[in-house]
Each structure stands twice: as structure tokens, then as C-alpha cells.
Protein backbone atom coordinates (compact mmCIF):
# COMPACT_ATOMS: atom_id res chain seq x y z
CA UNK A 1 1.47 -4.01 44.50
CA UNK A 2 1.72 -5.64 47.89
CA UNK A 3 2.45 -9.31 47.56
CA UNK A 4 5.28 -9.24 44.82
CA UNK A 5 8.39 -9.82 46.95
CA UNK A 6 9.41 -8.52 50.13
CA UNK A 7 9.74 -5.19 50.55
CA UNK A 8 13.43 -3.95 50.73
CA UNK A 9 15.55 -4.87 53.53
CA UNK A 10 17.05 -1.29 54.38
CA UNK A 11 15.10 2.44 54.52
CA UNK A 12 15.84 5.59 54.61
CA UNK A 13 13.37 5.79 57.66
CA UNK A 14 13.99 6.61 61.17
CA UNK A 15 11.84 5.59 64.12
CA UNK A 16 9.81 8.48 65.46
CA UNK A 17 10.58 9.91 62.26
CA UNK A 18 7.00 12.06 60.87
CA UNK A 19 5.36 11.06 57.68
CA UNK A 20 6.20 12.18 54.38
CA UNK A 21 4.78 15.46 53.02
CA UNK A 22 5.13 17.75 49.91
CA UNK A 23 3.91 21.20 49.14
CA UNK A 24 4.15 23.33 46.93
CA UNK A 25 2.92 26.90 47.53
CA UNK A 26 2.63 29.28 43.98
CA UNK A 27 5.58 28.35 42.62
CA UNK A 28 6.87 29.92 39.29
CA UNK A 29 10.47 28.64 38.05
CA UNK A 30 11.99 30.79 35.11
CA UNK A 31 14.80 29.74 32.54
CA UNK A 32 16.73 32.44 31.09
CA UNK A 33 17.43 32.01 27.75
CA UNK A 34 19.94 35.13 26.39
CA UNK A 35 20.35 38.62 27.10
CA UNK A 36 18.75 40.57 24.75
CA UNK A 37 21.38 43.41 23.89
CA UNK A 38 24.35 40.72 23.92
CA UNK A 39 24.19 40.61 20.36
CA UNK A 40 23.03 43.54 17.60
CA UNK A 41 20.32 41.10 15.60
CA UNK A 42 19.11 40.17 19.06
CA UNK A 43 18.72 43.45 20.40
CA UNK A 44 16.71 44.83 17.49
CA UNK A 45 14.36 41.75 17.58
CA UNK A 46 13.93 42.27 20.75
CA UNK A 47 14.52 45.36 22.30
CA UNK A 48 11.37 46.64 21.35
CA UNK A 49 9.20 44.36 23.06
CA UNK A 50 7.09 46.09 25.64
CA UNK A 51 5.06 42.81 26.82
CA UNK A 52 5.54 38.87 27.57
CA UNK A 53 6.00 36.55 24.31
CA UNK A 54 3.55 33.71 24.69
CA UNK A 55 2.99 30.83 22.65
CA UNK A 56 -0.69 30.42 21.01
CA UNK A 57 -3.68 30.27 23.33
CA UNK A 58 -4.31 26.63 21.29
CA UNK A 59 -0.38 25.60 22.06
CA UNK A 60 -0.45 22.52 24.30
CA UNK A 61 3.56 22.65 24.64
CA UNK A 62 6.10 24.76 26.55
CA UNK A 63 5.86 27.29 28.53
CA UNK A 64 5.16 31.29 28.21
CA UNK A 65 8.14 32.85 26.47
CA UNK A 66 8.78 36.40 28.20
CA UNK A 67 10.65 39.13 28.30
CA UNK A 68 11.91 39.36 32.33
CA UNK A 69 10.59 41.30 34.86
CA UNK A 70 13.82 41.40 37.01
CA UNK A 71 16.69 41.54 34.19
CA UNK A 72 15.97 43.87 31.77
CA UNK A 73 16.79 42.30 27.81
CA UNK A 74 16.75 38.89 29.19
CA UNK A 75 14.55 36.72 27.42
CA UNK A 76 13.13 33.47 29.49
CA UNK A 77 11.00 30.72 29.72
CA UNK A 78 8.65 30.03 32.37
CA UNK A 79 8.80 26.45 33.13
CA UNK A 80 6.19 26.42 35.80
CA UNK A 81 3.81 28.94 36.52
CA UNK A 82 1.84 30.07 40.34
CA UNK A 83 1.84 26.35 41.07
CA UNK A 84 0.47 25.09 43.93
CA UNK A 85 -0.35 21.34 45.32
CA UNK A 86 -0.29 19.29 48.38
CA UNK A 87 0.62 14.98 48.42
CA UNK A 88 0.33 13.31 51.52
CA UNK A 89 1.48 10.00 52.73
CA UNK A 90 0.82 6.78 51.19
CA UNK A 91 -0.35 8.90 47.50
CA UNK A 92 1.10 7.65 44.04
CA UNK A 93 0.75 10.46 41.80
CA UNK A 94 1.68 10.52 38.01
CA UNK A 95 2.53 12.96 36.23
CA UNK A 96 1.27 13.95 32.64
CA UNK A 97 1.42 16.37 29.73
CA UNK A 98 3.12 17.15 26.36
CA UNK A 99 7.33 17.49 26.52
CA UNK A 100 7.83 20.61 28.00
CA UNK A 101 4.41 20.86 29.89
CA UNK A 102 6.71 20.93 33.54
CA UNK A 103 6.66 17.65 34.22
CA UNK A 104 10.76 16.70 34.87
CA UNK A 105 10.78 20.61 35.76
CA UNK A 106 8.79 19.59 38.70
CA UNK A 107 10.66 16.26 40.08
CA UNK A 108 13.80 18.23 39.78
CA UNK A 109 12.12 20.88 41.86
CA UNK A 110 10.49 18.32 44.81
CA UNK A 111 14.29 16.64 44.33
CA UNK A 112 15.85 20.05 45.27
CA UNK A 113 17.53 20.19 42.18
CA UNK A 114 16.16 23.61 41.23
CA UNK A 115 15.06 26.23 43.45
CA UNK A 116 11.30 27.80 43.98
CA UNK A 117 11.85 31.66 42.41
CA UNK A 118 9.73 32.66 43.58
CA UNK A 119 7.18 30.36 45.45
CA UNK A 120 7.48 27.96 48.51
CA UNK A 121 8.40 24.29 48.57
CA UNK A 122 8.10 22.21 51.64
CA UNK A 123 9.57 18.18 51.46
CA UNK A 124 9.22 16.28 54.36
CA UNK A 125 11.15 13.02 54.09
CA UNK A 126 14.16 11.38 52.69
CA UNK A 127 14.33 11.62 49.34
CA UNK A 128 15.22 9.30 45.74
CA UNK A 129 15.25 10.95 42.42
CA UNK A 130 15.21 8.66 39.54
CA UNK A 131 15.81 11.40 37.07
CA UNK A 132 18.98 11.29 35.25
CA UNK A 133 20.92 7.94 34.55
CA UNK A 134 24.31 9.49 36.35
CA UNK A 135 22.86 10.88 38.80
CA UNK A 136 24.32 10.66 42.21
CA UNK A 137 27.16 8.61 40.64
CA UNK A 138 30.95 9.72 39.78
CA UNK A 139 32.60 8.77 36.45
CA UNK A 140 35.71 8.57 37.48
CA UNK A 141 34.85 5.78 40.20
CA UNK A 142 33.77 2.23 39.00
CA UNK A 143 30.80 1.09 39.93
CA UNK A 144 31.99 -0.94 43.34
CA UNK A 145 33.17 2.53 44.41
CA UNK A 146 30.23 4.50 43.52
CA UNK A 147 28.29 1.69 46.15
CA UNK A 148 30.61 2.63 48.60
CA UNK A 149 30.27 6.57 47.78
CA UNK A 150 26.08 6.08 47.90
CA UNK A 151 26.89 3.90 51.17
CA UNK A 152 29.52 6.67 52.82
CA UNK A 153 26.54 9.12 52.13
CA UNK A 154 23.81 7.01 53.82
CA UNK A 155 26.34 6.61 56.64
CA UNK A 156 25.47 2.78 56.71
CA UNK A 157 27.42 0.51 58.74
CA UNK A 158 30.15 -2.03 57.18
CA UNK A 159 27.27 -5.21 57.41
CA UNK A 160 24.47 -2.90 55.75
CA UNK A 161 27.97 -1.85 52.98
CA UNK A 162 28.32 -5.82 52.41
CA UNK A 163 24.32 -6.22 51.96
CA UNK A 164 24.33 -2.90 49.74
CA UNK A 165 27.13 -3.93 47.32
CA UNK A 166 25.93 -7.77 46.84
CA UNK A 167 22.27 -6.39 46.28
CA UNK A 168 23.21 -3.52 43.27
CA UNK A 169 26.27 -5.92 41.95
CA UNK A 170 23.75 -9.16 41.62
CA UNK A 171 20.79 -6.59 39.80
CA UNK A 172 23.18 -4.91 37.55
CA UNK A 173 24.80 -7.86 36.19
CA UNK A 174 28.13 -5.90 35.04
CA UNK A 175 30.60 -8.40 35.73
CA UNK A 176 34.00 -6.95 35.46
CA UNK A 177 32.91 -3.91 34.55
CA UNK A 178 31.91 -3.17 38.24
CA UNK A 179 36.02 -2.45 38.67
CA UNK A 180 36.38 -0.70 35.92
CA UNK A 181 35.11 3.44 35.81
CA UNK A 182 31.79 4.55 34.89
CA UNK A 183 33.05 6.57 31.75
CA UNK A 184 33.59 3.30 30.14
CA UNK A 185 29.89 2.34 30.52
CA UNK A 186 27.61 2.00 27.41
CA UNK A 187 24.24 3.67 28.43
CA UNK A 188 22.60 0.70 29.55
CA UNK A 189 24.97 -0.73 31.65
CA UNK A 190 25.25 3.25 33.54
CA UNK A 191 21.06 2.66 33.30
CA UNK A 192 21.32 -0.52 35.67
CA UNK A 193 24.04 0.65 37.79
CA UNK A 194 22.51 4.27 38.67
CA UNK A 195 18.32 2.30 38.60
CA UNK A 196 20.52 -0.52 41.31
CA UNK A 197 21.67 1.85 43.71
CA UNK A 198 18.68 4.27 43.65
CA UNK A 199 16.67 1.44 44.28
CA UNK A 200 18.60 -0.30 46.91
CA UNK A 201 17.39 1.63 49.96
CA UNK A 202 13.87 2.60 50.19
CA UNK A 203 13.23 6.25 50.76
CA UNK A 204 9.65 8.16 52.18
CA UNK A 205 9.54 10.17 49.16
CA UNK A 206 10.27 8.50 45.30
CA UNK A 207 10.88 10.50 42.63
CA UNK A 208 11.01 8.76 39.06
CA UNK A 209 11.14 10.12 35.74
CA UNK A 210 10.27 7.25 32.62
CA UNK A 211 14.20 7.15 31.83
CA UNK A 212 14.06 3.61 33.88
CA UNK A 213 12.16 2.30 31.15
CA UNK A 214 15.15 2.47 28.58
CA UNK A 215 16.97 -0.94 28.34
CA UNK A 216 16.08 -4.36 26.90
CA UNK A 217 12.92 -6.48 27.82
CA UNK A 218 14.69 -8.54 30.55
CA UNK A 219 15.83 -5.63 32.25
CA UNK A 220 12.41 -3.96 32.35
CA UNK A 221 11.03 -7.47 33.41
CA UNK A 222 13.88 -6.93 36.20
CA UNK A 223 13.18 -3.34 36.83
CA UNK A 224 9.77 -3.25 37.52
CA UNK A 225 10.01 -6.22 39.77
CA UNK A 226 12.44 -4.22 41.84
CA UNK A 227 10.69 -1.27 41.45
CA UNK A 228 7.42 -2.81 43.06
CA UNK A 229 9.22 -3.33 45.92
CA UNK A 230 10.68 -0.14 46.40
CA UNK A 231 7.21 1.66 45.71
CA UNK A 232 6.04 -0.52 48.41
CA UNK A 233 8.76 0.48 51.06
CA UNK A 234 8.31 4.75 49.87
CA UNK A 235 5.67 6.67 51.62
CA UNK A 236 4.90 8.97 48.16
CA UNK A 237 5.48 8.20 44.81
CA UNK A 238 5.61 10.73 42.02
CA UNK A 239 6.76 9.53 38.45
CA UNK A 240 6.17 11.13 35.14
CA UNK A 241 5.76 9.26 31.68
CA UNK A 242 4.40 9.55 28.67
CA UNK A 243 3.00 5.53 28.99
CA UNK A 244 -0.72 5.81 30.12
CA UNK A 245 -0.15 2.32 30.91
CA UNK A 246 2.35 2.87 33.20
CA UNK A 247 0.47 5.36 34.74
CA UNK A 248 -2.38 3.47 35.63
CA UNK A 249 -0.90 0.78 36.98
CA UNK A 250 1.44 2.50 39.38
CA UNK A 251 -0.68 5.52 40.43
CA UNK A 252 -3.96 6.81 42.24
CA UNK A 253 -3.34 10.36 41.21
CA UNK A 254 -2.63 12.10 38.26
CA UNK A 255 -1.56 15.38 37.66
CA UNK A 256 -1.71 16.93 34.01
CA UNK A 257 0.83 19.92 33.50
CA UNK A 258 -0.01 21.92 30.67
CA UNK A 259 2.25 24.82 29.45
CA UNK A 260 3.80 24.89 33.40
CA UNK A 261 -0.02 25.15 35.10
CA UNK A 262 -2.08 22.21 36.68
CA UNK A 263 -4.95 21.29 34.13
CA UNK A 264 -6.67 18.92 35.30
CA UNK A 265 -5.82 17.05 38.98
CA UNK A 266 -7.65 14.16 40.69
CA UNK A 267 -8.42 10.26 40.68
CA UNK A 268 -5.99 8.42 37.98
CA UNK A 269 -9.25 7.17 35.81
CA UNK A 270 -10.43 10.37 35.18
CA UNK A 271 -7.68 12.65 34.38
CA UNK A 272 -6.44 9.21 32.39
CA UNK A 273 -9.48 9.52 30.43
CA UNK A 274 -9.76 13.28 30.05
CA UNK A 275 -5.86 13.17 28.97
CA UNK A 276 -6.04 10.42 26.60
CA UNK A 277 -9.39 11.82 24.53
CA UNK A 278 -7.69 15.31 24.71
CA UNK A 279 -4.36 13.78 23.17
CA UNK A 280 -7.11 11.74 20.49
CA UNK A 281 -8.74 14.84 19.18
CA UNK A 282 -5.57 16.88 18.71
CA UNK A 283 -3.98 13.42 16.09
């Protein structure tokens, strides 16, 4: 992807500073649904169980339903299970498997978003999520101030503030609305403010989920432009989506999640492959 445009003007690197590095050492992450004896119908459906609830050995969705080990009449969800991986500097890894397989469970983990329990996660870099539209922004401040709040956070200097707010205010296009607050944003207009300022500054470490995708054909044509730049500025990439496509053409690594557990892990043709005839025999 070298070659598009120039890669962006400001990053999140420092001289000196080490490479980027994640890994992730048995990591299990646990939702808690209800307690158990909080109502009468739940308790007797499920104060009897003596062992985890799992889905079907043939389910390809979700994770193992449980009873917990730690709070007794809780019942939970184990989003990710013993996990354990290592990406290094200058990988693009995608991220695969059915809704609920792990996959935005994990870039909100490597985003610090949620916390290893239990299970060891090292980053080592700045970092970008791309997750949710709103994210990192306030919608009570318009969209000039929520520059200046991503800018006041970055602790950028007042030239790099004046590069940083022409850059996101040309991409998004809002016109007056960048005065006005974010609450009074339609989704797409929040979609290019939040994808402008995540992609303004290029960070070691770029977390995406397939949200940026949403929006009409000229902003995608937009949006992946951008994007190509920033991808070329971050040390690691690691995006999840459901477009093989996509995939392919970003990454040199895919993962696929299955049920919260690492299937299959390794060059982007082959899992690719494996994926899309395993997705063919299950239509």
C-alpha cells in the first residue's frame, strides 16, 4: 500500500522510542450475565446446575455459557477463552469468525478497554482504536472542540492544533455543523468526524473494527484512501470484518476466533481459504 499518498504528516512516535509489540498470554475474559437467585424463576432454572452450560459441540457462534467459578448463581459468558498470541512489528493481521466468535472482544482488549481476568496482556506502543463511532469524542462539544480535546490529549503544539483541525475539518466535510455539538449529528456525519480524528495522527499500533465501512460510496472511496496512509505510518495493524475482501487486501495474517479460541492462525491465503470453504459448507 506504499505509493498511494504520503504517509501522514504527524505520529504518535517518539525517537528512540522501541518497536511495537502485542501479547497476549492465556487470556480468558468473562461477561456476567445475572445472578442466579435474584429472581425465583431464575433461581429454580438454575440453581441446580452443578456444571458449565455450553453451546453445541457443532455451534460455530458465541461463547461457553457457564455457571461462575468465583460468584456463586452468577451466570456468564466467556468471551475469550486461554488465549494466547504474539504480533510483532510491521504485521497486518485480520481478524475473522462468526458474530460473537471474540473478535471486537479482542480489539477492545489490545485497546485497554477491557481488562485480562485472568490472563496477561502486554502493548507496546501508542495506540488507535477504531471501534466505536463516538469513541474518544464528547457530545456535548462540537466537532472543532472535540479536535482541540483529541489535540489537548496528544499534547501537540498550537502549529501541529492548526494542521490537526484543517486536516479532520477538510475530510469530514461538515460545514457548519463542525460548531454545532455532536448530539446533533446523524450517524454518518459522527462516522466521519470520529474515522477524521482517529486517523489524523498515525499511531505504532491500529486497531479497527469494520464500523468504518458504514457511510456512502464517496466516503468509503475517501476512507480507504486515508486509511492507506495511516496503515502505512502504524507499525501493527489489527482489524476485524466480516468482508474477506477487505481482509485480503489489507492483511498478511489472519486470525479465525471461533467460540472465544484461536482456530486456525497463519498466512492470510490460507486461513482465507480454510474460512471461506468452512463458511460454504455450513450455507
Amino acid at each position: 500500500m506504499t505509493g498511494l499518498a504520503p504517509a501522514p504528516a504527524m505520529t504518535d512516535r517518539k525517537p528512540g522510542q522501541p518497536k511495537a509489540f502485542i501479547r497476549l498470554d492465556h487470556l480468558t475474559l468473562d461477561f456476567p450475565i445475572f445472578h442466579g437467585g435474584a429472581r425465583s424463576l431464575k433461581k429454580s432454572l438454575f440453581g441446580k446446575v452443578k456444571r458449565p452450560l455450553q453451546l453445541s459441540r457443532g455451534s460455530r457462534t458465541g461463547g461457553e455459557v457457564r455457571m461462575s467459578d468465583n460468584a456463586p448463581g452468577v451466570l456468564e459468558v466467556r468471551a475469550i477463552s486461554d488465549l494466547s498470541l504474539t504480533i510483532r512489528s510491521g504485521e497486518r493481521v485480520g481478524l475473522v469468525g462468526h458474530n460473537g466468535a471474540g473478535k471486537s472482544t479482542l480489539l477492545r482488549v489490545l485497546g485497554g478497554i477491557y481488562l485480562a481476568q485472568p490472563g496477561m496482556v502486554t502493548v507496546r506502543g501508542s495506540v488507535e482504536t477504531l471501534i466505536d463511532t463516538n469513541s474518544g469524542m464528547n457530545p456535548a462539544l462540537t466537532g472543532r472542540e472535540n479536535i482541540y480535546l483529541l489535540a489537548q490529549h496528544k499534547a501537540l503544539r498550537s502549529a501541529q492544533l492548526k494542521q490537526l483541525e484543517q486536516d479532520v475539518e477538510a475530510f469530514a466535510e461538515l460545514g457548519e455543523f463542525m460548531d454545532l455539538p455532536l448530539r446533533l449529528y446523524s450517524s454518518g456525519m459522527a462516522i466521519r468526524l470520529g474515522f477524521g480524528l482517529a486517523t489524523a495522527i498515525a499511531p505504532q499500533i491500529l486497531l479497527m473494527d469494520e464500523w468504518f465501512m458504514a457511510g456512502d460510496a464517496r466516503f468509503q472511496d475517501k476512507a480507504r484512501a486515508r486509511l492507506a496512509n495511516v496503515v502505512d505510518g502504524a507499525e501493527i495493524l489489527v482489524i476485524t470484518s466480516h468482508s474477506l475482501p477487505v481482509l485480503e487486501e489489507w492483511c498478511s495474517r489472519i486470525i479465525w476466533l471461533e467460540g472465544g479460541r484461536v482456530k486456525m492462525d497463519g498466512p492470510a491465503s490460507d486461513v482465507l481459504k480454510a474460512y471461506a470453504e468452512a463458511m460454504n459448507a455450513h450455507v
